[in-house]
Protein backbone atom coordinates (compact mmCIF):
# COMPACT_ATOMS: atom_id res chain seq x y z
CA UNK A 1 13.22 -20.82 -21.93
CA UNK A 2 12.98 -17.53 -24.24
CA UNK A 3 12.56 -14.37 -22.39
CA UNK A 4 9.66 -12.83 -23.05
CA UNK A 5 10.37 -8.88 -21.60
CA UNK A 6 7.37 -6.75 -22.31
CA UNK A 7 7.31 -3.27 -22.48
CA UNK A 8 6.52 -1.67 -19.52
CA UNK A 9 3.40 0.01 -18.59
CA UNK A 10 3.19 2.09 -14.95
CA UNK A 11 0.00 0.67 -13.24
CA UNK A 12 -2.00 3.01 -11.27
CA UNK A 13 -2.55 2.36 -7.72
CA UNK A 14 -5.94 0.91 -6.88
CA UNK A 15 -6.05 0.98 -2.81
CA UNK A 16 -7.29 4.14 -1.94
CA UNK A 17 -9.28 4.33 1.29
CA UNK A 18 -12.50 4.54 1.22
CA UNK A 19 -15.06 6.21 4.19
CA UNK A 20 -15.85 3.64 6.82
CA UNK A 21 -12.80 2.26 6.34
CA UNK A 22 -11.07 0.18 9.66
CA UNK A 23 -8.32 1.44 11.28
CA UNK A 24 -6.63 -1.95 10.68
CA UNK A 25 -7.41 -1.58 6.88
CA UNK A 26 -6.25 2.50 6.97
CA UNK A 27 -3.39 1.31 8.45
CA UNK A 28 -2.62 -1.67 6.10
CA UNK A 29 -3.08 1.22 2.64
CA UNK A 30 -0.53 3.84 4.20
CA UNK A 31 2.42 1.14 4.28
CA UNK A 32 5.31 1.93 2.22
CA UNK A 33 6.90 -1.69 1.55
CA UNK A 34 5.30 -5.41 0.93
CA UNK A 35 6.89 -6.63 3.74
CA UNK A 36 5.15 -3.94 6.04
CA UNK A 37 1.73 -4.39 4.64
CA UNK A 38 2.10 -8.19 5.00
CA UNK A 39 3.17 -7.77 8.68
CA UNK A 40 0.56 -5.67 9.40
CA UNK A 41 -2.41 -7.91 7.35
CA UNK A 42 -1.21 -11.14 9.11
CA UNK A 43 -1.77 -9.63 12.67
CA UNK A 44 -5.34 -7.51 11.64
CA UNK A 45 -8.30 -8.34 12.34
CA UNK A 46 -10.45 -6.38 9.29
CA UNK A 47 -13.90 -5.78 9.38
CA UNK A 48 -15.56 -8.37 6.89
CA UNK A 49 -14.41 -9.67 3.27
CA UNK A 50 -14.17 -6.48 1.53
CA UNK A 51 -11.53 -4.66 3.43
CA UNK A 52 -9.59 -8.18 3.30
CA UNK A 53 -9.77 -7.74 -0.50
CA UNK A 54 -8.74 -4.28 -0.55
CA UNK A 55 -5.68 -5.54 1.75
CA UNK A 56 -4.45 -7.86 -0.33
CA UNK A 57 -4.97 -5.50 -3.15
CA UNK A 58 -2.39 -3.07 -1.63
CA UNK A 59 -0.23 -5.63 -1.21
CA UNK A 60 -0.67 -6.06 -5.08
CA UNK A 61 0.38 -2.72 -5.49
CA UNK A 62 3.55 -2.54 -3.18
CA UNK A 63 4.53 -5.72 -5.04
CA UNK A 64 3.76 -4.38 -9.08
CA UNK A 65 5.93 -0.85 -7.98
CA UNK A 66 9.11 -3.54 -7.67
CA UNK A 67 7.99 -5.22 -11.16
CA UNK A 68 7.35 -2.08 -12.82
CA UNK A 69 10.74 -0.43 -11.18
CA UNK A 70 12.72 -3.32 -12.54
CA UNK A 71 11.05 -3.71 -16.05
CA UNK A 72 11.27 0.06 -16.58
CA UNK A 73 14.95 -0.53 -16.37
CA UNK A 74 15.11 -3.26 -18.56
CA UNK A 75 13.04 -1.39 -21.20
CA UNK A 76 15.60 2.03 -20.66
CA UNK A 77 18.33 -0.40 -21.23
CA UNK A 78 17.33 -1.81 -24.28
CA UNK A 79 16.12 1.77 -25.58
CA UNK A 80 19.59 3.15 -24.99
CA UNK A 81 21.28 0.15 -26.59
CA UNK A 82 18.98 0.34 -29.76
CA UNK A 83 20.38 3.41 -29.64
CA UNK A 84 24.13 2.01 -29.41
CA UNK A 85 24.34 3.49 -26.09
CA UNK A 86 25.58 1.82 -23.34
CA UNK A 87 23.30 0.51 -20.81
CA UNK A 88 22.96 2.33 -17.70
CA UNK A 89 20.57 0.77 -15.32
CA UNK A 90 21.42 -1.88 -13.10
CA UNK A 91 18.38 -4.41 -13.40
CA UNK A 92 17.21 -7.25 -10.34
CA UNK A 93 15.86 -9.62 -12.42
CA UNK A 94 15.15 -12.27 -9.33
CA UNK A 95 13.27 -9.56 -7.31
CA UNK A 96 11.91 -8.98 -11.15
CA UNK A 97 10.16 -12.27 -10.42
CA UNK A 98 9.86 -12.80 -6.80
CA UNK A 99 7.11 -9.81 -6.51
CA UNK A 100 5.57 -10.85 -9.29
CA UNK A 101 5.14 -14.06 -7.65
CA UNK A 102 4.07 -12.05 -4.80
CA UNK A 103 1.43 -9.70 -6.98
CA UNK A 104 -0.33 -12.88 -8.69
CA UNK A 105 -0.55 -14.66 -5.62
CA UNK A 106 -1.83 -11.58 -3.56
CA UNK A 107 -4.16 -10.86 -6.42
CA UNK A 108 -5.56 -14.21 -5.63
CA UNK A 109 -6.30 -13.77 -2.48
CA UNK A 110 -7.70 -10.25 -2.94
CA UNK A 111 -10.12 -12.10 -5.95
CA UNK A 112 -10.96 -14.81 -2.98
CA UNK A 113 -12.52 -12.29 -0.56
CA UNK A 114 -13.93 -9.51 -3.63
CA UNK A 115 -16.47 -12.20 -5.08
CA UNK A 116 -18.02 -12.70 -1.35
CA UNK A 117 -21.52 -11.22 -1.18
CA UNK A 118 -21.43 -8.32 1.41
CA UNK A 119 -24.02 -7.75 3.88
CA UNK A 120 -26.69 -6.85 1.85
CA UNK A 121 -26.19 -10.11 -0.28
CA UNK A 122 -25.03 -8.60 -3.16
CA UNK A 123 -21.48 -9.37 -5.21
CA UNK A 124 -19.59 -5.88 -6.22
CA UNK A 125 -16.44 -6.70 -6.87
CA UNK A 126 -14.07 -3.53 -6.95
CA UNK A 127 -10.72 -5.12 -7.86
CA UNK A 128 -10.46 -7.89 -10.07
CA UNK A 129 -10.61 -6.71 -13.57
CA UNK A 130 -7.93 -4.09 -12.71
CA UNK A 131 -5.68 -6.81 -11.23
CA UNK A 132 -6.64 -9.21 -14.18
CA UNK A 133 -5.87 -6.09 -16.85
CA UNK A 134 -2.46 -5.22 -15.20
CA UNK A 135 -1.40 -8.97 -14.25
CA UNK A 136 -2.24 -11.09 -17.19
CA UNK A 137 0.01 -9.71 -19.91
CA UNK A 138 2.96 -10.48 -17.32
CA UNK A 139 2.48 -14.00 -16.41
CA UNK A 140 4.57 -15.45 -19.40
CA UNK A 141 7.11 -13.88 -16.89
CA UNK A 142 6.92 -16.69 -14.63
CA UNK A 143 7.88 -18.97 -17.46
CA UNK A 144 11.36 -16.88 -17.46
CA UNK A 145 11.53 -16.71 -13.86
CA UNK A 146 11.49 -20.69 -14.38
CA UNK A 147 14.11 -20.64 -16.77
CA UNK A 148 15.97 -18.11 -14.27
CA UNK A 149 16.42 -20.06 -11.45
CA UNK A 150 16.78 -23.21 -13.03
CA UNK A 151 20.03 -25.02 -11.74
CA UNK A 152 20.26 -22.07 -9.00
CA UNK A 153 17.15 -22.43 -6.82
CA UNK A 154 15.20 -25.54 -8.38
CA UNK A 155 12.72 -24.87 -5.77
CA UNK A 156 11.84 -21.36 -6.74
CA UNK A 157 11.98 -22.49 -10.49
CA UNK A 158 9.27 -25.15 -9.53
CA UNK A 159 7.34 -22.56 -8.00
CA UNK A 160 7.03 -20.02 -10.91
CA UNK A 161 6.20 -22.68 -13.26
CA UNK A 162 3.71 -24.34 -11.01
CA UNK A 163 1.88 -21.08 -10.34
CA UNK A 164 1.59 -20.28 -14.47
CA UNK A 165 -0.02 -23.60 -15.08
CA UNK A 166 -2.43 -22.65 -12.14
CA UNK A 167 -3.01 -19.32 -13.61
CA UNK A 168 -4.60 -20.50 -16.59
CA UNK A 169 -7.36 -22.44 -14.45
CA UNK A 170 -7.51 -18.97 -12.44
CA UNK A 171 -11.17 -17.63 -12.65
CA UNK A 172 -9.57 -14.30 -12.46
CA UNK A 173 -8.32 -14.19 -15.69
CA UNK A 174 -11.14 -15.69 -17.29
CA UNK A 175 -11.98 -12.61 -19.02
CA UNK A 176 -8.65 -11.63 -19.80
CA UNK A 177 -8.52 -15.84 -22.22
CA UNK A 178 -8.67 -15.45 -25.39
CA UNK A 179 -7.90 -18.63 -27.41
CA UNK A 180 -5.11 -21.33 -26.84
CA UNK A 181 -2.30 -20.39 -24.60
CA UNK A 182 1.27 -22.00 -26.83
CA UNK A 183 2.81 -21.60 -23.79
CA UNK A 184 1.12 -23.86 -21.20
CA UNK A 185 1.79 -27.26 -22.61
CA UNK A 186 5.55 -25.99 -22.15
CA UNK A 187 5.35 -24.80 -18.81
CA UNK A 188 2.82 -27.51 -17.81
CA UNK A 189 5.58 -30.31 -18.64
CA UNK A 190 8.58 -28.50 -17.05
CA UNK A 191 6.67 -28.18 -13.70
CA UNK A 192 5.52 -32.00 -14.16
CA UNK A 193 9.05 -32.75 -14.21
CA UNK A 194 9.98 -30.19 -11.14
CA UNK A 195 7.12 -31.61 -9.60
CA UNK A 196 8.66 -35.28 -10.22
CA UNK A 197 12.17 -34.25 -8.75
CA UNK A 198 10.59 -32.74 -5.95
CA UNK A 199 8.63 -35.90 -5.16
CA UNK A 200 5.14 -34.16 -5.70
CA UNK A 201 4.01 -36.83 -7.39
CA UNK A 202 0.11 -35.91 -7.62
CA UNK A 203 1.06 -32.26 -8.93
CA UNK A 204 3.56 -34.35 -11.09
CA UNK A 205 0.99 -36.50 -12.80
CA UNK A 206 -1.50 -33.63 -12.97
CA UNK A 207 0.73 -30.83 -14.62
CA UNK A 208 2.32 -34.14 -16.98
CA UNK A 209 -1.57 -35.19 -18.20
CA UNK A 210 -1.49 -31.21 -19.62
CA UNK A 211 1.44 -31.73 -21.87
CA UNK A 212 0.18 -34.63 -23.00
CA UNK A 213 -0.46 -32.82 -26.23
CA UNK A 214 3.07 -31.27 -26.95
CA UNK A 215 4.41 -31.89 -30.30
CA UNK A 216 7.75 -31.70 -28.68
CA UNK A 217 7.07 -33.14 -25.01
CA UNK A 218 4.35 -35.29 -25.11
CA UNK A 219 6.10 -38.22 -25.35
CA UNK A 220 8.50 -37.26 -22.21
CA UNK A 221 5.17 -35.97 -20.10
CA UNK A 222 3.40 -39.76 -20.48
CA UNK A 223 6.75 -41.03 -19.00
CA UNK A 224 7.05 -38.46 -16.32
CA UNK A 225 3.27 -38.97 -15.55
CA UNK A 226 3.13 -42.68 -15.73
CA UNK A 227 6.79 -42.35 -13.16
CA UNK A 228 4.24 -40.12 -11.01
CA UNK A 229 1.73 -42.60 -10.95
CA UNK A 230 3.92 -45.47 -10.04
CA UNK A 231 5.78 -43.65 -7.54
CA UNK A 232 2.15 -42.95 -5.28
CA UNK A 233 2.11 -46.69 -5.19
CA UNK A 234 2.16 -48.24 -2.15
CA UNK A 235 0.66 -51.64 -1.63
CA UNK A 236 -1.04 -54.47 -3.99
CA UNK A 237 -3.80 -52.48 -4.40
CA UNK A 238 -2.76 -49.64 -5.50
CA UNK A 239 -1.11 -51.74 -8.41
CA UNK A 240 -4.46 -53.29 -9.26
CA UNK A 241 -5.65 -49.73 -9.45
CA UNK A 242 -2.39 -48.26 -11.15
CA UNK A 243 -3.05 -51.38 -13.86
CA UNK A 244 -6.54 -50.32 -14.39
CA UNK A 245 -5.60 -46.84 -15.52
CA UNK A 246 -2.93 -48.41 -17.68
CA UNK A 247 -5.60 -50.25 -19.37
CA UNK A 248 -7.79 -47.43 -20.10
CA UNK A 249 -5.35 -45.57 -21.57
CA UNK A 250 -4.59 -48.25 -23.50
CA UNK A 251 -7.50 -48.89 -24.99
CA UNK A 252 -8.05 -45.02 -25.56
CA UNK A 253 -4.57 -45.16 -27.82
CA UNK A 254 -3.67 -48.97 -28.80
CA UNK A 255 -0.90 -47.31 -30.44
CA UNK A 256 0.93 -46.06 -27.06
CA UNK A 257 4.16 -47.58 -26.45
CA UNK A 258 4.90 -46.24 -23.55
CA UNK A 259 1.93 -47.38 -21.68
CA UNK A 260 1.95 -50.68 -23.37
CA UNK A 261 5.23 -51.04 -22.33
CA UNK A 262 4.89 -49.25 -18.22
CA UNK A 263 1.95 -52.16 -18.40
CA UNK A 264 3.99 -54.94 -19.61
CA UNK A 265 5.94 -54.40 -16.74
CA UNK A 266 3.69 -53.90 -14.31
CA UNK A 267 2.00 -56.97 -15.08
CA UNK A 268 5.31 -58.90 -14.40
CA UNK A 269 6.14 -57.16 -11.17
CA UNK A 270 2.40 -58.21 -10.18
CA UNK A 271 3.45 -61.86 -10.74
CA UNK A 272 0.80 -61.89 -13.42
CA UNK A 273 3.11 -63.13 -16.09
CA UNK A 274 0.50 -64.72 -18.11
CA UNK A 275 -1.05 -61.25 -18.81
CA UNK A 276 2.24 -59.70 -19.46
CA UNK A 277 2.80 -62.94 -22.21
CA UNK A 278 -0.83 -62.21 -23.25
CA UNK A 279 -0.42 -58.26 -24.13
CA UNK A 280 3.02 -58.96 -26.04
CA UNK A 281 1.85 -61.82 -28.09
CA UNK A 282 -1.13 -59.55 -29.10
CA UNK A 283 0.96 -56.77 -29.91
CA UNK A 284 3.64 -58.60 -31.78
CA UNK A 285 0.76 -60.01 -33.83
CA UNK A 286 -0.53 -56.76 -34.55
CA UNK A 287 2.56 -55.18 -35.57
CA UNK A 288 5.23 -57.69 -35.31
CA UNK A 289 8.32 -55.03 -35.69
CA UNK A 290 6.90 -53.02 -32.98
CA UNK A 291 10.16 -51.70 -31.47
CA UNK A 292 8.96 -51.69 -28.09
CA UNK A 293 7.53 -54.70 -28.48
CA UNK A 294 10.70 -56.16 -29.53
CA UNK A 295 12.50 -54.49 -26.43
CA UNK A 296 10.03 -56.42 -24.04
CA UNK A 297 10.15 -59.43 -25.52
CA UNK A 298 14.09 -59.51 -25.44
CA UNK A 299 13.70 -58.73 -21.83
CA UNK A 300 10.75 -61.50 -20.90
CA UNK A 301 12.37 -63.82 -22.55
CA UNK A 302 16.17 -63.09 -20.73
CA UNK A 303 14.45 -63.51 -17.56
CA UNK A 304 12.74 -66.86 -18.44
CA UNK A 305 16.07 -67.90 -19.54
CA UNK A 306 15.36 -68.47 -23.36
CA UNK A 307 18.44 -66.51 -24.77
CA UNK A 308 18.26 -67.29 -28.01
CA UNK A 309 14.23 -65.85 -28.36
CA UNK A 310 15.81 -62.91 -26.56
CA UNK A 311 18.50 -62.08 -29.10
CA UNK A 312 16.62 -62.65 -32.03
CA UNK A 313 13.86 -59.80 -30.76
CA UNK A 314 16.75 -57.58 -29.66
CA UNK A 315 18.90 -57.85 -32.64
CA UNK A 316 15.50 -56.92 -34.77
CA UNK A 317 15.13 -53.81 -32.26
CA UNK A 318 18.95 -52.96 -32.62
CA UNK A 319 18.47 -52.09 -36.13
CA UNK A 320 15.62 -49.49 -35.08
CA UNK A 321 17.73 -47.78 -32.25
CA UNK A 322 18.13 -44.15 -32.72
CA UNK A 323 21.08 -43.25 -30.72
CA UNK A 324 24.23 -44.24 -29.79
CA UNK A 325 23.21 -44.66 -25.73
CA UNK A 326 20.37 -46.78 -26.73
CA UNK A 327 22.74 -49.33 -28.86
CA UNK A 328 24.73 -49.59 -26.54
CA UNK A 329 22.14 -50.81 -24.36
CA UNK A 330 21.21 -52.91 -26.72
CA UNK A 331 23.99 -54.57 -27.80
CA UNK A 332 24.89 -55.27 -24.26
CA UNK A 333 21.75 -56.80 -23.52
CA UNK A 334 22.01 -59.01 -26.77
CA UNK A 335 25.89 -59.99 -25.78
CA UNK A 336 24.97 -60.87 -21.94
CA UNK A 337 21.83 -63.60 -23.47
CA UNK A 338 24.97 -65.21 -25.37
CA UNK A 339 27.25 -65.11 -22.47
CA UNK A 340 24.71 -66.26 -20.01
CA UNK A 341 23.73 -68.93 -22.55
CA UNK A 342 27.13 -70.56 -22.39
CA UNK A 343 27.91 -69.70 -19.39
CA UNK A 344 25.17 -71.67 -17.63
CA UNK A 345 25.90 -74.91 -19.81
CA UNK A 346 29.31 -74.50 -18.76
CA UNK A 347 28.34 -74.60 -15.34
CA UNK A 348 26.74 -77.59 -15.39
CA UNK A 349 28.61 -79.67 -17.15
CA UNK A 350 30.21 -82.64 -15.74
CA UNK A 351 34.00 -83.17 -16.41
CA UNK A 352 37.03 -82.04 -18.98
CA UNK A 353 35.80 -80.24 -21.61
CA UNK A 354 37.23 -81.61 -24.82
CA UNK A 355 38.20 -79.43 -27.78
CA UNK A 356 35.19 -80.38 -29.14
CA UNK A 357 33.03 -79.37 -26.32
CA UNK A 358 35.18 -76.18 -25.65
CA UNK A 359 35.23 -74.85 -29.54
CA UNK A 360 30.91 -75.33 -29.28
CA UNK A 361 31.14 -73.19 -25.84
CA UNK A 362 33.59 -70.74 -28.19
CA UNK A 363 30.86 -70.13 -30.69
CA UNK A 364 28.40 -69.35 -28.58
CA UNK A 365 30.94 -66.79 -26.81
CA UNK A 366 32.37 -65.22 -29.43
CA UNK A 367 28.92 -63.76 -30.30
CA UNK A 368 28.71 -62.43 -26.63
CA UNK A 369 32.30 -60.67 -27.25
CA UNK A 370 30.91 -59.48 -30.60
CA UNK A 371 27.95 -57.45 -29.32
CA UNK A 372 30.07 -56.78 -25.93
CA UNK A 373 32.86 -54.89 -27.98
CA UNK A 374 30.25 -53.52 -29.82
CA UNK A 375 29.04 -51.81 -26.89
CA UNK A 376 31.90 -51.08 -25.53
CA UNK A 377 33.56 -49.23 -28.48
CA UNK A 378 29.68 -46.70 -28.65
CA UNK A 379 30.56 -46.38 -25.15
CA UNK A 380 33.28 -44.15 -25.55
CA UNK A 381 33.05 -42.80 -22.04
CA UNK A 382 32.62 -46.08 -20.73
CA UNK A 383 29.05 -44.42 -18.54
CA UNK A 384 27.23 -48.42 -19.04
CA UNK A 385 30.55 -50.31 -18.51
CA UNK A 386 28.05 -52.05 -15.71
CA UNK A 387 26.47 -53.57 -18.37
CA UNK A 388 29.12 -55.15 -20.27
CA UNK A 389 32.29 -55.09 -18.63
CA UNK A 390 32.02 -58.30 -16.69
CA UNK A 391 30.51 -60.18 -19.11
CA UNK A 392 33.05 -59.15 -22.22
CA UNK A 393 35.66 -60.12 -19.52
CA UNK A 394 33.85 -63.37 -18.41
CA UNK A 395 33.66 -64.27 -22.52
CA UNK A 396 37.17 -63.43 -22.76
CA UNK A 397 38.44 -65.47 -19.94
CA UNK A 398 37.08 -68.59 -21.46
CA UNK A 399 38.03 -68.50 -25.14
CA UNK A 400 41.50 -66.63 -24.67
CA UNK A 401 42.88 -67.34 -21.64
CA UNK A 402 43.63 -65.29 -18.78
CA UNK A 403 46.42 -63.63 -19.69
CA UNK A 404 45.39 -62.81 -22.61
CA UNK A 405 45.35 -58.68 -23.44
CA UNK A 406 41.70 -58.70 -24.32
CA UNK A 407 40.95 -60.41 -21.16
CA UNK A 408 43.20 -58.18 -18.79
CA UNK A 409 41.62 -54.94 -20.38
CA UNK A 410 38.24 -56.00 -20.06
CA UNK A 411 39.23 -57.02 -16.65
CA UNK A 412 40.63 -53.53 -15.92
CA UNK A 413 37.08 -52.09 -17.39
CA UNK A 414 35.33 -54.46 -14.93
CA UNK A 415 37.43 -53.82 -11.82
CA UNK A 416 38.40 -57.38 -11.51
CA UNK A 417 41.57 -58.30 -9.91
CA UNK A 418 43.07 -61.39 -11.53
């Protein structure tokens, strides 16, 4: 994520006391750190809304002097080397972001309690437009803090990015809106994808259905949000439900391979095959080199055991693949419907194979080892050897022998002991 440093601007304080004031609340304004003022306003009991919203104002304050401390160096630094001096001040950039963390969410709470009518019945708010003036130009911050402690403290990193997205539903910086924010779709699908890792799946699928919309991410949000969705299932009818919403998005964009094929899927896990047969015949009539129609069909038809159906859809979709990972994939999918082919006639048939009988059985192996090697040699690192390994060994075995060096290295690959 880009850093987005603004130039610093000192705030002025906005907690001074006013007459009347509690000796709780007087108390509260004359601390000198965050973590005092915080102490203090979690054991006070204030006098009504208002002085709770001018204690969580100071505790704005005490958290803004860290922000503005820290961002004043950064902006002295990058004077002086602009200058092609060396830079001279050491900056925190964590605490940078930890108080302002701190300042938004205490601004929140000081909004909360500023909007309540007082005792006459009237609203007169006396802090939020300062807050939102002073706060707002320094939230694309918490997209860098995001970016910061990423890999380091994924937590924290969820955190920051979680409260921006919340920010721009915040009714305190309504005022402060103007126009589309380029940056939320951004931050919306990293915190999806936090939120996945984390297992907060309903924060997941809610930050995910805001980056729908990326140019760049869109396509990786509908996966992480349709992962969320599946992952909050728990019985039969939450599938029935979970299919539902597949439909409707469906029918909202036809065109949506991703759902069609999450729903495919889901349809076969339900043990409602005939609907999963039903939405793939319709697509494939539609558009019948759909490539992720193709993909299912290669994989409905592997588990019903009609190989040659399967290959024929997957060798249309290998052509289509767009990286290396993927063919491999592919390939090995295409080379275990040949080996399995063979392999289960071999099983069950009766007796010596002739030469005959054995050179058929070769044919139909050899075009498993063809796709197999294929595989294998795009796997370079060997990180899918699970999926064709055995099988390019199993292929070998038969139509060279055991001892053969083809079929001891793809034993090796397979870690089978002969």
């Amino acid at each position: 994520m880009k850093k987005l440093f603004l130039a610093a601007m000192m705030v002025l304080s906005t907690s001074a006391a006013f007459a009347g004031d509690s000796d709780a609340l007087k108390t509260i304004l004359k601390a000198k750190s965050y973590a005092e003022a915080e102490a203090l306003l979690q054991n006070a009991t204030l006098a009504n809304d208002a002085e709770k919203a001018a204690a969580y104002n100071k505790l704005v304050d005490l958290a803004m002097e860290r922000v503005d401390a820290e961002r004043n160096a950064i902006l002295e630094n990058q004077t002086a080397e602009s200058m092609g001096q060396q830079a001279k001040k050491t900056v925190d950039e964590a605490a940078l972001y930890d108080n302002l963390v701190l300042a938004v969410k205490a601004a929140e709470e000081s909004y909360k309690y500023d909007i309540l009518p007082n005792e006459k019945g009237k609203v007169k708010p006396r802090f939020d437009k300062a807050n939102a003036t002073r706060l707002f130009g320094l939230l694309p911050n918490l997209i860098n803090g995001g970016g910061f402690f990423q890999g380091k403290d994924d937590a924290k990193a969820y955190q920051m990015l979680a409260l921006y997205v919340e920010t721009s539903k915040s009714p305190l910086f309504e005022q402060m809106r103007t126009g589309n924010d380029e940056n939320l779709s951004t931050a919306a699908f990293f915190a999806s994808y936090m939120a996945l890792q984390a297992q907060d799946y309903a924060n997941a699928e809610q930050y995910a259905k805001m980056a729908l919309k990326d140019p760049e991410r869109g396509a990786d949000a509908q996966k992480v949000q349709l992962a969320a969705m599946q992952a909050q299932l728990t019985n039969h009818a939450d599938s029935v439900a979970y299919g539902e919403k597949l439909e409707a998005l469906l029918q909202e964009d036809p065109n949506n391979d991703v759902v069609f094929s999450t729903l495919c899927s889901l349809y076969g896990n339900m043990g409602e095959q005939a609907k999963a047969d039903q939405l793939l015949e319709n697509k494939i009539a539609a558009d019948p080199n759909n490539y992720s129609a193709l993909l299912m069909k290669g994989q409905i038809e592997s588990q019903k055991k009609n190989y040659d159906e399967a290959a024929e859809s997957l060798i249309k979709a290998l052509g289509m693949a767009q990286d290396d990972d993927t063919r491999v994939a592919i390939n090995s999918a295409i080379g275990e419907c040949y080996f399995y082919k063979a392999q289960e006639r071999v099983n069950n048939f009766n007796g010596v194979l002739s030469p005959a009988a054995r050179e058929q059985f070769n044919v139909v192996y050899n075009k498993a080892i063809e796709y197999l090697e294929a595989a294998r040699q795009l796997d370079v690192m060997k990180e899918q050897k699970r999926s064709w390994a055995y099988p390019l060994y199993g292929a070998y075995y038969f139509v060279k022998g055991a001892e053969a060096p083809e079929t001891q290295a793809a034993a090796a690959d397979a870690g089978v002991t002969q």
